[in-house]
Protein backbone atom coordinates (compact mmCIF):
# COMPACT_ATOMS: atom_id res chain seq x y z
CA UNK A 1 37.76 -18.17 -4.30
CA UNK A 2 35.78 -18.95 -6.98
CA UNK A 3 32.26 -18.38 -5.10
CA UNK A 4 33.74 -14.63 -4.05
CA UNK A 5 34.97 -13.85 -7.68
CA UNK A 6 31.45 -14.75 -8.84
CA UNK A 7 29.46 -12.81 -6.47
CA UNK A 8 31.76 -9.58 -7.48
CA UNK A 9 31.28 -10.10 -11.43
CA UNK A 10 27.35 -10.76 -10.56
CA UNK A 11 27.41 -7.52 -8.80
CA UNK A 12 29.38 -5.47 -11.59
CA UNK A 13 26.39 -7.15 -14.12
CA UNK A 14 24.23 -6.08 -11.96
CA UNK A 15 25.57 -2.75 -11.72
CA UNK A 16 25.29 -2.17 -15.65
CA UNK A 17 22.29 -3.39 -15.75
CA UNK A 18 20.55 -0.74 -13.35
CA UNK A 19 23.38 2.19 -14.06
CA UNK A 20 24.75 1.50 -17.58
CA UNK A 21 27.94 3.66 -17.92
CA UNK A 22 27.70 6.94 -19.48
CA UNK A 23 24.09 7.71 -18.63
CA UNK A 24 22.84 10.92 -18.88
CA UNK A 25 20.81 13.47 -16.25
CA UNK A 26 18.23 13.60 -19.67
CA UNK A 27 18.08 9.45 -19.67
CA UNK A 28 16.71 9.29 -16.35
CA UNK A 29 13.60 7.72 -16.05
CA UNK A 30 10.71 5.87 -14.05
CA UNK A 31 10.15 1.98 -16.33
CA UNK A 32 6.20 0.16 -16.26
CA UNK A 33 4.79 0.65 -13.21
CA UNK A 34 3.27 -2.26 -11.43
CA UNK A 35 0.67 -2.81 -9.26
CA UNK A 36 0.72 -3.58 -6.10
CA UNK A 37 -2.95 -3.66 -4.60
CA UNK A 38 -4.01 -1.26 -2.30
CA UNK A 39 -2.46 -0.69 0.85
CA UNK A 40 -5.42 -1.28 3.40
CA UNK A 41 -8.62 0.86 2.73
CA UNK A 42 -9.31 0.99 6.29
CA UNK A 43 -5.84 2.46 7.75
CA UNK A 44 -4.71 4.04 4.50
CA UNK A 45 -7.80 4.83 2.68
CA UNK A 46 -8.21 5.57 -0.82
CA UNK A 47 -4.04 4.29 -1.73
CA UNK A 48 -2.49 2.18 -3.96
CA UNK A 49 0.71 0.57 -3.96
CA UNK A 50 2.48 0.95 -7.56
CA UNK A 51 6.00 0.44 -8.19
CA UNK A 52 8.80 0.98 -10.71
CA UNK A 53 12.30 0.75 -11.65
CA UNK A 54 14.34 4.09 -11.70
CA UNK A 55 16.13 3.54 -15.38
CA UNK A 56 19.46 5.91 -16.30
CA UNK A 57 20.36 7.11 -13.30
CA UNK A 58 24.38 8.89 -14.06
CA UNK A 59 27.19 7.27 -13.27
CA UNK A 60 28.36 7.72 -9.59
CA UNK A 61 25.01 9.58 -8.31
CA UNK A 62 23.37 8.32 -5.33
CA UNK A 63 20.30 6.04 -6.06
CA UNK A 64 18.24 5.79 -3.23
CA UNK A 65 19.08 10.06 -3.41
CA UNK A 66 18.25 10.02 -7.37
CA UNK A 67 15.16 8.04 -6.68
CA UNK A 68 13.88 10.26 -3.42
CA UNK A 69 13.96 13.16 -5.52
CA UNK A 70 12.13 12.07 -8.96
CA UNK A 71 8.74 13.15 -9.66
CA UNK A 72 5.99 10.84 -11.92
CA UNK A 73 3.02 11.49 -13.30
CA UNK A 74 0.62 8.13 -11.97
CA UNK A 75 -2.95 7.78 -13.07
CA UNK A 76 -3.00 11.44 -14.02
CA UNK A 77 -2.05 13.18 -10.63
CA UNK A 78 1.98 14.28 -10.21
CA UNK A 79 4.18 12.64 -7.16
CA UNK A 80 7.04 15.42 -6.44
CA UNK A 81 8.53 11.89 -5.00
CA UNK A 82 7.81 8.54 -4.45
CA UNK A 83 6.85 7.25 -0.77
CA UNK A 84 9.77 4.57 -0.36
CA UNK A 85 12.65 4.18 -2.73
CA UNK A 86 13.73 -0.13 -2.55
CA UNK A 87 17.31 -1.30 -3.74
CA UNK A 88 17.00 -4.75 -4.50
CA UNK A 89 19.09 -7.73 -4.53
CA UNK A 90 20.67 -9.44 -7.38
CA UNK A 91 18.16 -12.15 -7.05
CA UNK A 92 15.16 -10.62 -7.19
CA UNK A 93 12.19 -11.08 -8.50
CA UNK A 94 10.40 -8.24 -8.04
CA UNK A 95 13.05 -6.83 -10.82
CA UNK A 96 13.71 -10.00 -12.90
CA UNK A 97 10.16 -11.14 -12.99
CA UNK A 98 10.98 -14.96 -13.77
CA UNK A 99 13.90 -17.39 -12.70
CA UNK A 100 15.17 -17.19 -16.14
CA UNK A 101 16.45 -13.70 -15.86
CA UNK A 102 17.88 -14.05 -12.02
CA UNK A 103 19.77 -17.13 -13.49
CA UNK A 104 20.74 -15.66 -16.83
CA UNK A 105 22.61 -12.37 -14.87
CA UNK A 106 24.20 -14.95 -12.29
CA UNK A 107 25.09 -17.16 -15.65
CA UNK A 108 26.92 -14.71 -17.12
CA UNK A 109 28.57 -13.59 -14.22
CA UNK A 110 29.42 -18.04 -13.63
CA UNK A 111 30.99 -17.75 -17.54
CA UNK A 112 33.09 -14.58 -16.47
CA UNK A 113 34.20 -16.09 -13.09
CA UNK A 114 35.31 -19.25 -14.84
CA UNK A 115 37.33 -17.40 -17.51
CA UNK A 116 39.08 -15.88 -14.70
CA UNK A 117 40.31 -18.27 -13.03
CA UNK A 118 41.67 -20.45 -16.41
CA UNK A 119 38.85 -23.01 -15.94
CA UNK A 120 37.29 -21.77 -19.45
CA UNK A 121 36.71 -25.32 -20.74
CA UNK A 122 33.21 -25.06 -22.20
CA UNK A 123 31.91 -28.16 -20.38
CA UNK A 124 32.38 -26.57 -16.87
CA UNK A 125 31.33 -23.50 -18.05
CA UNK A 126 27.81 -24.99 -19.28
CA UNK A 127 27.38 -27.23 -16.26
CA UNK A 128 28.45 -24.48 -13.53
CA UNK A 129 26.12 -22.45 -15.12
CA UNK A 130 23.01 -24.94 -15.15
CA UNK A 131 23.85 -25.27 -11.54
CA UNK A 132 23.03 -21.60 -11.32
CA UNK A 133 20.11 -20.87 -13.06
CA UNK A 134 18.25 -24.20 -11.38
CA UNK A 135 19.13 -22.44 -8.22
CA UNK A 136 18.56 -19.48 -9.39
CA UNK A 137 14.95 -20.11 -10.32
CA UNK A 138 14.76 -22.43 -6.83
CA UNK A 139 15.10 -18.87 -5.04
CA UNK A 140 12.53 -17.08 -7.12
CA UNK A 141 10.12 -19.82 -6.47
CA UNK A 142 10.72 -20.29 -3.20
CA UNK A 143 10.85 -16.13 -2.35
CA UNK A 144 7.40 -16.11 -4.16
CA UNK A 145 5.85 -19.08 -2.43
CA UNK A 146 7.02 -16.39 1.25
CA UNK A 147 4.34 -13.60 -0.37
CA UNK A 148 7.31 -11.46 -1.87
CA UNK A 149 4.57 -9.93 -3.64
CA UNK A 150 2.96 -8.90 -0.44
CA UNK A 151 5.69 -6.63 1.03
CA UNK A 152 5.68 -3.67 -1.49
CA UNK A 153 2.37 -2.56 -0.22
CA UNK A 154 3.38 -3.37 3.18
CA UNK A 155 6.74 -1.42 2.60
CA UNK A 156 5.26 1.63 1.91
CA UNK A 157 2.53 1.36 4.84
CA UNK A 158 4.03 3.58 7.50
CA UNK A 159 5.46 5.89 5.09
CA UNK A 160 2.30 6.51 2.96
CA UNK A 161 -0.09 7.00 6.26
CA UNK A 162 -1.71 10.01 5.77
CA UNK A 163 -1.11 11.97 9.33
CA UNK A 164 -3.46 14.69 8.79
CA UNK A 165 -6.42 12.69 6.64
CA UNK A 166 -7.45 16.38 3.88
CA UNK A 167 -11.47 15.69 4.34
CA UNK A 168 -14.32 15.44 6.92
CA UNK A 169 -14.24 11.95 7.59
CA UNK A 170 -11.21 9.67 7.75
CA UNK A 171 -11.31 7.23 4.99
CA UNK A 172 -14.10 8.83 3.16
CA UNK A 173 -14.63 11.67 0.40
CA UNK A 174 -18.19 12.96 0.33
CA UNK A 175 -19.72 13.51 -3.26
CA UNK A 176 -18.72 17.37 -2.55
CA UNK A 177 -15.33 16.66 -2.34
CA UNK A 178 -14.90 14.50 -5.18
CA UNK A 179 -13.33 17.18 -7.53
CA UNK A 180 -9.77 16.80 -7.32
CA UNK A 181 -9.70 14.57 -4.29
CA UNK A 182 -7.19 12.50 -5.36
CA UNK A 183 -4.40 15.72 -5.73
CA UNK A 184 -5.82 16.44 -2.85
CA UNK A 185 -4.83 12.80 -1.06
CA UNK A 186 -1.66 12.99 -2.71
CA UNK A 187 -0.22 16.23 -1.65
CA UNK A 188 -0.96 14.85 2.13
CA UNK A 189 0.63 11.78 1.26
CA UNK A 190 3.71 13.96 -0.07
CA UNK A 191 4.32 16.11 3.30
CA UNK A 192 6.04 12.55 4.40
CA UNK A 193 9.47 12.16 3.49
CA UNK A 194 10.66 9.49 1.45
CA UNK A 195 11.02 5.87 3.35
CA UNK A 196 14.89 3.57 1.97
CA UNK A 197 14.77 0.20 2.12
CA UNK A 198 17.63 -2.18 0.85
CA UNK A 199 16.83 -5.88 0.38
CA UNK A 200 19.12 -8.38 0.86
CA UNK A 201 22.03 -6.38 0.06
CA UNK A 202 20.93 -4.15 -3.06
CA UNK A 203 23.16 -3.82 -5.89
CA UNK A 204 20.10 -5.14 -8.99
CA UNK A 205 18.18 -2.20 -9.36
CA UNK A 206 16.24 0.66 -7.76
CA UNK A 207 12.44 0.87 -7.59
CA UNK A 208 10.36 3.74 -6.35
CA UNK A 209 7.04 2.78 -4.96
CA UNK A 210 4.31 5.38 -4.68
CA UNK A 211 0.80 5.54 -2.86
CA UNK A 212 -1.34 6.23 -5.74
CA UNK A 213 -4.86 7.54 -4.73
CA UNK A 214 -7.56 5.14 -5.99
CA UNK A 215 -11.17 5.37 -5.06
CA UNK A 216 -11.23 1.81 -5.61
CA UNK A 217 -9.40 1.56 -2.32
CA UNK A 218 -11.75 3.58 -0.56
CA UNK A 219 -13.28 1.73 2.81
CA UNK A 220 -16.78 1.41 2.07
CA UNK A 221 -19.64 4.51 2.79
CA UNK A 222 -20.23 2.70 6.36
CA UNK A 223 -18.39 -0.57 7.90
CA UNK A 224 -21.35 -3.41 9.32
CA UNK A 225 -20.82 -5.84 11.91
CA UNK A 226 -23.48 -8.23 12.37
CA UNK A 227 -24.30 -8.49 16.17
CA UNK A 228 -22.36 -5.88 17.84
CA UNK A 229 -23.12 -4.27 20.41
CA UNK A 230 -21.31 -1.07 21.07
CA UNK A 231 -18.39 -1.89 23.31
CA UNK A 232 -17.64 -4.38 19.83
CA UNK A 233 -18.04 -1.30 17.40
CA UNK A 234 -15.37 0.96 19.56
CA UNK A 235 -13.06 -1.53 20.29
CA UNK A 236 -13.34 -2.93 16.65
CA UNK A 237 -12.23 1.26 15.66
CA UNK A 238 -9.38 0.69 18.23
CA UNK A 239 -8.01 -2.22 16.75
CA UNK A 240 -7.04 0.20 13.66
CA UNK A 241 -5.74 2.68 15.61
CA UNK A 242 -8.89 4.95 15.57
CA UNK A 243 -12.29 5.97 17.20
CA UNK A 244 -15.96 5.89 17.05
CA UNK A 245 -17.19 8.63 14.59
CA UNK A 246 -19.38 11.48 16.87
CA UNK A 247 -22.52 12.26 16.37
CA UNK A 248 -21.49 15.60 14.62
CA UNK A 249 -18.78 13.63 12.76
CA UNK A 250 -21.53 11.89 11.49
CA UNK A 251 -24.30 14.10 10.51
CA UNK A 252 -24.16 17.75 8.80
CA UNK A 253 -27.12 20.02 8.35
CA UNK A 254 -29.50 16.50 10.03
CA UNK A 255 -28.32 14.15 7.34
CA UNK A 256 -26.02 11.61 7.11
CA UNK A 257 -22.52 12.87 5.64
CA UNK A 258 -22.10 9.51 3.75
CA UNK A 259 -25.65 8.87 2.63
CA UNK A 260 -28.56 6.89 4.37
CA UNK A 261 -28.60 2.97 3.67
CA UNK A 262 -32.02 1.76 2.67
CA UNK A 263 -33.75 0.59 5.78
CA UNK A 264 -33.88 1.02 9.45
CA UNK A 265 -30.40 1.65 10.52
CA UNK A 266 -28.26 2.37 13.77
CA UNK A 267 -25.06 4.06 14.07
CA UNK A 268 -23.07 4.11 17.23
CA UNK A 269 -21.59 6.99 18.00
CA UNK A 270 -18.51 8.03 20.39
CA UNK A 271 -20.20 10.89 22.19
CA UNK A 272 -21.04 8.28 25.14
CA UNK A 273 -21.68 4.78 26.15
CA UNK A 274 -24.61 3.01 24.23
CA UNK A 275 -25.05 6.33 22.24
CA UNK A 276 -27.04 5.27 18.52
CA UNK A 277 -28.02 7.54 15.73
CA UNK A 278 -30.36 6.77 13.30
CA UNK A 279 -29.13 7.08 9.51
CA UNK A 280 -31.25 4.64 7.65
CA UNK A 281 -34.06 5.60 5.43
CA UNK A 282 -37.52 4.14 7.16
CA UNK A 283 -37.96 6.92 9.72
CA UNK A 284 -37.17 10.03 7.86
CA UNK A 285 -37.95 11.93 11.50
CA UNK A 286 -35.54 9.78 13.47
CA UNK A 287 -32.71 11.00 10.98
CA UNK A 288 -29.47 11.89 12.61
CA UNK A 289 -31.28 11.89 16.25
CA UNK A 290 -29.94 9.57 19.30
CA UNK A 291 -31.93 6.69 20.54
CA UNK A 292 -32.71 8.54 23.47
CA UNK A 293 -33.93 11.50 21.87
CA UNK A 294 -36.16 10.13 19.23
CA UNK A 295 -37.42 7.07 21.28
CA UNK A 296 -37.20 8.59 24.99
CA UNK A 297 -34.37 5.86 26.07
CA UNK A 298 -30.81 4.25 25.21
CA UNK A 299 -31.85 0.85 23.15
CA UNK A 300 -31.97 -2.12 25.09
CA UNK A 301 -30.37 -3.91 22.54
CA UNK A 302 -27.21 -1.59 22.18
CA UNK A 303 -25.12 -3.53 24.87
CA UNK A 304 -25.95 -6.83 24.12
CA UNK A 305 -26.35 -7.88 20.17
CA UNK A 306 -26.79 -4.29 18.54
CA UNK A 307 -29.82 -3.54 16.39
CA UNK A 308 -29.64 -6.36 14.39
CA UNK A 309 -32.25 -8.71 16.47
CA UNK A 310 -34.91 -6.16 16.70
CA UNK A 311 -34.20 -3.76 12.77
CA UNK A 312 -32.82 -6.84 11.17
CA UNK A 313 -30.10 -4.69 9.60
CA UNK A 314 -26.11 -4.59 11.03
CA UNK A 315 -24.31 -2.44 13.26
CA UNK A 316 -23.61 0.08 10.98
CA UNK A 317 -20.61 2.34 11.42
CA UNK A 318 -17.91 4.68 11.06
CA UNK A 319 -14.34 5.21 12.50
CA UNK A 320 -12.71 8.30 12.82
CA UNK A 321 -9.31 9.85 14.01
């Protein structure tokens, strides 16, 4: 009796706390946003994961609803929504922050319960409600110790994907299309709905976290793998769900779309088996040509270690959709 009577006065706390009584459509509002780290800059490209609780939402409105239909303003670009809306548990740190909170909600709630049920000697009270803050706490450390901290990026992965990638190259924005990229980024991450999760129950607050664009999280100009040949370099693209870049993927107007790395360089390229393309800066006339059709030949080299043993320099490469 008494553990069910203090679960349903935590809950009510915890209630107030996230949807105080009274609150108006004008007090609605997004709190600090945290961040998360970016999502992966080689499947979501250019995202970041930052989070916040949704503050004064009115009394008997839906809040995953409320939530899945509040804009912010992030970093200077506007989010019409966020990409998952989380309602989490009374004991949670991603909303308390420390043990000390978790415990003092679940203390107050212990005091309540006690009162209740006429055992509102103040000895019991104090020691009942040690008993819950130490465990309390317990929980947060242990819940953080399990990478809690890892999962709101990882929440928002599937929802945040961007399904139609808004320039050339997936993962990568050319120094042409750096004005206004990142609207750009996130009105493709907006054409996905809005992703609800509920952890452990719900009930403490609810946070909307949004895939901010960040070039910071960009995947970097070209990806090298040191001795690979390039069956390694396609199957490495498949592993993340993607393809070897083409040739014309690659290259526009004979130069490299994403710059030329200072030295003698190899791409492969998805047009065929143990297709290369030169994008490296010794051999200005080998720019953006094959192997074959600069040098007369596939390389040697290309299905067994990649260029490395012969240029010294990586396999050098791109992945597209």
């Amino acid at each position: 009796m008494f553990a069910r009577t203090l679960l349903v006065c935590a809950a009510a706390v915890a209630a107030t706390v996230a949807a105080p009584s009274g609150a108006a459509a004008e007090d609605l509002r997004w709190g600090s946003f945290k961040d998360n780290g970016c999502i992966n800059p080689l499947t979501h490209p250019g995202l970041r994961s930052k989070s916040a609780v949704l503050w004064g939402i009115p009394g008997g409105q839906s809040w995953e609803a409320t939530c899945a239909s509040t804009p912010a303003t992030i970093d200077g670009v506007r989010f019409a929504h966020p990409a998952v809306c989380v309602n989490t548990a009374l004991a949670d740190p991603l909303a308390s922050g420390v043990g000390g909170v978790v415990g003092g909600i679940a203390c107050g709630a212990t005091a309540l319960a006690l009162a209740v049920i006429n055992q509102s000697d103040v000895s019991d009270i104090l020691a009942a409600c040690g008993d819950v803050i130490v465990a309390g706490a317990d929980m947060v450390t242990e819940t953080i110790e399990n990478g809690y901290y890892d999962r709101p990026a990882q929440a928002i992965a599937g929802q945040a994907r961007v399904k139609r990638w808004p320039f050339r190259l997936f993962g990568a924005v050319t120094p042409r299309e750096r004005s206004g990229w990142k609207a750009k980024l996130a009105a493709a991450v907006g054409h996905n709905g809005v992703g609800q999760l509920k952890q452990n129950g719900g009930g403490l607050n609810i946070w909307g976290v949004f895939a901010v664009p960040d070039e910071t999280c960009l995947p970097p100009d070209y990806i090298g793998l040191r001795n690979a040949p390039h069956d390694q370099a396609a199957q490495a693209c498949r592993e993340l769900g993607q393809r070897l870049c083409t040739q014309a993927e690659l290259c526009a107007s004979g130069k490299p779309v994403m710059g030329q790395p200072e030295g003698d360089y190899w791409a492969p390229v998805g047009d065929r088996p143990n297709a290369w393309i030169s994008i490296g800066t010794s051999y200005p006339e080998r720019l953006c040509r094959t192997h074959k059709d600069a040098l007369g030949q596939q390389p040697q080299w290309g299905t067994v270690l990649g260029p490395m043993p012969v240029t010294g320099k990586p396999t050098t490469l791109r992945c597209c959709r």
